[in-house]
Every structure is written in C-alpha cells, then in structure tokens.
Protein backbone atom coordinates (compact mmCIF):
# COMPACT_ATOMS: atom_id res chain seq x y z
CA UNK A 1 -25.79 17.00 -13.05
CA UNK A 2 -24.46 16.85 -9.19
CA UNK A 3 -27.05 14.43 -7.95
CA UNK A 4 -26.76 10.63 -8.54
CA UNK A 5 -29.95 8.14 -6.89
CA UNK A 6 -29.69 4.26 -7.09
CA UNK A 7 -31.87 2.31 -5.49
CA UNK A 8 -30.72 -0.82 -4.48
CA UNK A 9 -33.18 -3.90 -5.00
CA UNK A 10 -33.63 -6.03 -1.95
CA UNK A 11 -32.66 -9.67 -4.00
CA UNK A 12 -29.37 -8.34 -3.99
CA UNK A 13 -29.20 -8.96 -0.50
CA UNK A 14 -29.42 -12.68 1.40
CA UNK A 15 -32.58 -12.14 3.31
CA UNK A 16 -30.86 -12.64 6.48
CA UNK A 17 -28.49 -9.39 5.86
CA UNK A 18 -31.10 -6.98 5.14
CA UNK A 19 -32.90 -6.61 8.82
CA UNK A 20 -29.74 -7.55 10.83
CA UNK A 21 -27.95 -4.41 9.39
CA UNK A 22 -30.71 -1.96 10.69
CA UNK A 23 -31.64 -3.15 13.46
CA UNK A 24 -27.76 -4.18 15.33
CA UNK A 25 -27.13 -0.44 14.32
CA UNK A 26 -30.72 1.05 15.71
CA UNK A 27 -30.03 -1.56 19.30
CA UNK A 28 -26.73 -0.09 19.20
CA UNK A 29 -28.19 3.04 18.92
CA UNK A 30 -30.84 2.50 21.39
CA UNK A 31 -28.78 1.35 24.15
CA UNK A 32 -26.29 4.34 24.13
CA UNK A 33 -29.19 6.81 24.09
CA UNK A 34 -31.37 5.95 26.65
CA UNK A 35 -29.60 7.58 29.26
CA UNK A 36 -29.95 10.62 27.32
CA UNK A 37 -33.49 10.57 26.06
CA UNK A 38 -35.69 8.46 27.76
CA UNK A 39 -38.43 9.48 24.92
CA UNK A 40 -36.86 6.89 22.72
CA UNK A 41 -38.34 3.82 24.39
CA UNK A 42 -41.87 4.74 21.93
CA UNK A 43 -39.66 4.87 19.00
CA UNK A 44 -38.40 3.40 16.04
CA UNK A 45 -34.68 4.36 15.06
CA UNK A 46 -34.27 4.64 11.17
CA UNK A 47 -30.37 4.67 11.13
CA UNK A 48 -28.52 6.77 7.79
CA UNK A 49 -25.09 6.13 7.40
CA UNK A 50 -23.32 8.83 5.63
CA UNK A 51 -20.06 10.21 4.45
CA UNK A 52 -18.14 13.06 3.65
CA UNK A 53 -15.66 13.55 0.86
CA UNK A 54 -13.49 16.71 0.87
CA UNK A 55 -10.55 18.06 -1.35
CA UNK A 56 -9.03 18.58 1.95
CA UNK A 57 -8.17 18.20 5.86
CA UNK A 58 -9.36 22.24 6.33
CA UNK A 59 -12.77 23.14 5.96
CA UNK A 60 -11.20 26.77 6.01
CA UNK A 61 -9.33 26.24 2.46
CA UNK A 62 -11.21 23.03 1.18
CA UNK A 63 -14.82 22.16 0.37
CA UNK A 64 -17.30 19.15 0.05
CA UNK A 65 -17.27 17.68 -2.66
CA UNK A 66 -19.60 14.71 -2.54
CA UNK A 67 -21.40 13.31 0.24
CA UNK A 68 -23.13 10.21 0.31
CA UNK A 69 -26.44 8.47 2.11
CA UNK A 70 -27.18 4.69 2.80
CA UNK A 71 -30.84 4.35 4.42
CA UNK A 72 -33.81 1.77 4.42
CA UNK A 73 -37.27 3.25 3.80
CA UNK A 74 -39.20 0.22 5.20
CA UNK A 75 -38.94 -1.79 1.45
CA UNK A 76 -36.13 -1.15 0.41
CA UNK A 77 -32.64 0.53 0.91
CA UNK A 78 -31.89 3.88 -0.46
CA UNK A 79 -28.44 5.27 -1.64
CA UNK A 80 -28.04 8.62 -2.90
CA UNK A 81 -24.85 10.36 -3.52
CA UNK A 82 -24.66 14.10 -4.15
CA UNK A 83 -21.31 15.19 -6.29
CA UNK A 84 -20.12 18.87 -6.83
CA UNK A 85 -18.29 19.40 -9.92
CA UNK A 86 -17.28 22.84 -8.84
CA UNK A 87 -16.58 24.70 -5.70
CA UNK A 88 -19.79 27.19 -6.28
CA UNK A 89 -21.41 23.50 -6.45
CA UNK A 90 -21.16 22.75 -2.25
CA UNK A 91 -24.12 24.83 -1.15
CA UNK A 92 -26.70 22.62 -3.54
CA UNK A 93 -25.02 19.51 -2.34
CA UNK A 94 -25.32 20.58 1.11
CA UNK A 95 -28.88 22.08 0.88
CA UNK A 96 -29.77 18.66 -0.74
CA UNK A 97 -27.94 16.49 2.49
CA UNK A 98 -29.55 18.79 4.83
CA UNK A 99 -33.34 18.62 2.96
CA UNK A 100 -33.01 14.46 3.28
CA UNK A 101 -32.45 14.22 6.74
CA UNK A 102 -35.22 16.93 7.71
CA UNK A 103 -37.59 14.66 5.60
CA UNK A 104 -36.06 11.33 7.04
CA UNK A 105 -36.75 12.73 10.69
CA UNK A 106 -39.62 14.43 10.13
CA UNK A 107 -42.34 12.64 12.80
CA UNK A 108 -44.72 10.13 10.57
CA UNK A 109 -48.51 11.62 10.93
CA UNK A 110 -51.21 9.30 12.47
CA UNK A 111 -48.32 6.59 13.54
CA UNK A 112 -48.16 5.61 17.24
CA UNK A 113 -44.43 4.37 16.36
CA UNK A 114 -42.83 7.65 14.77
CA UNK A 115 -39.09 7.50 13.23
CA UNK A 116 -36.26 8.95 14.51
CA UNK A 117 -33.60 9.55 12.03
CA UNK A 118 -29.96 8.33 13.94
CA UNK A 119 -26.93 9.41 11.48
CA UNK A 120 -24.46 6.99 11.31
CA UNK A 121 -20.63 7.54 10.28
CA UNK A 122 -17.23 6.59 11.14
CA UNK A 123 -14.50 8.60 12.59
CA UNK A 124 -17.38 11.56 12.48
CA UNK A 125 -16.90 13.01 15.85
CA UNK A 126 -13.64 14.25 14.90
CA UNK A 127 -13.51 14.60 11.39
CA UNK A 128 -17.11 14.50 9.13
CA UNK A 129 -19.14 16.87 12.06
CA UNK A 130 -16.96 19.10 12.19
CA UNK A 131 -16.32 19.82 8.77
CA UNK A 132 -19.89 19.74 7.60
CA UNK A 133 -20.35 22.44 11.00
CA UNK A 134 -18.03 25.08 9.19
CA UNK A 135 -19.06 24.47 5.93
CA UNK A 136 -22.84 24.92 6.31
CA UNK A 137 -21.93 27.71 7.98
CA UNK A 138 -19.30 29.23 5.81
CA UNK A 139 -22.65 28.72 2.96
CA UNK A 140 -24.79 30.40 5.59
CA UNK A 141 -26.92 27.23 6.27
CA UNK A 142 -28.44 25.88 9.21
CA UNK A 143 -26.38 22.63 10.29
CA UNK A 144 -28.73 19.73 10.08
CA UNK A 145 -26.76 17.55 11.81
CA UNK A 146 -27.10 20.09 15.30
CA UNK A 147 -30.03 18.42 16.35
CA UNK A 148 -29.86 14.84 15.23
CA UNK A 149 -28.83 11.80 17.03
CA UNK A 150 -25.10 10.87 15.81
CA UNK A 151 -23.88 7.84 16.25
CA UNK A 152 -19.67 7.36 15.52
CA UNK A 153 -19.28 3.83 14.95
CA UNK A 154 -15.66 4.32 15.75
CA UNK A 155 -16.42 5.71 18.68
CA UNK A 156 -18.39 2.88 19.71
CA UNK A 157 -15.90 0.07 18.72
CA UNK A 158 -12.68 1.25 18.92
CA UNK A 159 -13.12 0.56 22.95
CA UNK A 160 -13.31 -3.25 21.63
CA UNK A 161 -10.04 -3.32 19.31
CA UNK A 162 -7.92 -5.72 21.36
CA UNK A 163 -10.89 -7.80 22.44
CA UNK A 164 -12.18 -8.27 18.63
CA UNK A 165 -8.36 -8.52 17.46
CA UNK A 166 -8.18 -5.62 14.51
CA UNK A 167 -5.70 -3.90 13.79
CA UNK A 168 -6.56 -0.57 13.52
C-alpha cells in the first residue's frame, strides 16, 4: 500500500563500485567527525543516504509524501521507499523512516566494532532537516534524525566547486 522494498542484487554492480561507495562516504564521514566525537575511532560508520519528497517548500501547509533510503547491510544494498497516497498517510511513512534508522543505529550485541548509522543527504541542512523537524513534530513524533550523525554532502563539496569545475 505506502511501502515499496527492492533489494538490489550486488552483480548489478562492478565489484569495484560496491565498497568504494561506502567507505569514501564513511572516511568522509570519519574525518569531519572526529573533532566532535572522539568515540568514533572504535567504530564502523554504516552511511544511509536518504531523501525527502514534499508537495511543497512549507512544512506549515505541505506534507511528506515519500521518502526514500539507500543503505548496505554488510551483503548487500538496501533501498526502501515509503509513499503516502494521502495526507492522513505522513505519520506511517514517517513512523516507518524513523523505526529504520533506530534499528540501523541500534549498537550490534557481542561486536567489538559496533555501527554507527551516519545519514547522508544533499542540500539537507537547509532544506530535508528541517522539514522532517516540523513535520514529526506537527505528527507528534520524536525526530529521529535529533540525535544522528548528518552528513550534507553539499555542504561538504560545495567548498570544492571551482576547484572540481561544476557548475552548480
């Protein structure tokens, strides 16, 4: 009904794409951080890219309306997309955003090397945060992204625009 899973198979990737992808993003990740929380030297980072579609620029007078997750869970690499049909939809696909990431940074029992879940967007500082913020709590929902590590890949390239030569 609102929830669509696909798993993608690992042969659809070269081999060689597969571990570069997580691990530039969790070195990335790992090298901003560490002046914030020197606990992360004993971990692995498990990076989820996400995004945010909305039927508008206001999360005052618009809603979520699908939000979508790209993550590897050690084999293979996991995309789930949750879609609301209807307005009184938002709160399930919320609740079922927010219930991934508590599982995906939930510490791993008896493992010396627990996972850290990193959320990974683009432009999410300014837009996809704060959005998400006012809608969980306009559904009066916890936000799940409060305490998370966020990572705005925008954020962290935009600095090297004229060096890498895009254009915007």
């Amino acid at each position: 009904r609102w929830i669509t899973v696909m798993t993608i198979n690992e042969k659809q990737f070269t081999q060689e794409e597969l571990p570069y992808l997580s691990s530039a993003v969790s070195a990335c990740a790992y090298a901003i951080s560490r002046k914030t929380d020197p606990g992360l030297e004993t971990q692995l980072l498990r990076p989820v890219f996400y995004d945010i579609e909305t039927t508008g620029l206001s999360a005052a007078r618009s809603h979520v309306y699908l939000i979508g997750v790209l993550y590897f869970d050690g084999a293979l690499w996991q995309l789930k997309q949750w879609l609301a049909g209807q307005k009184e939809e938002e709160p399930e696909v919320l609740g079922a955003f927010a219930s991934l990431l508590c599982e995906l940074s939930a510490p791993v029992e008896n493992d010396s090397e627990a996972c850290r879940c990193i959320c990974v967007d683009f432009n999410g500082t300014t837009f996809d945060r704060p959005f998400l913020k006012k809608r969980y709590a306009a559904c009066g929902m916890a936000d799940p992204l409060e305490d998370l590590f966020l990572l705005d890949l925008f954020r962290l390239f935009s600095p090297l625009k004229k060096l890498l030569s895009l254009s915007s």
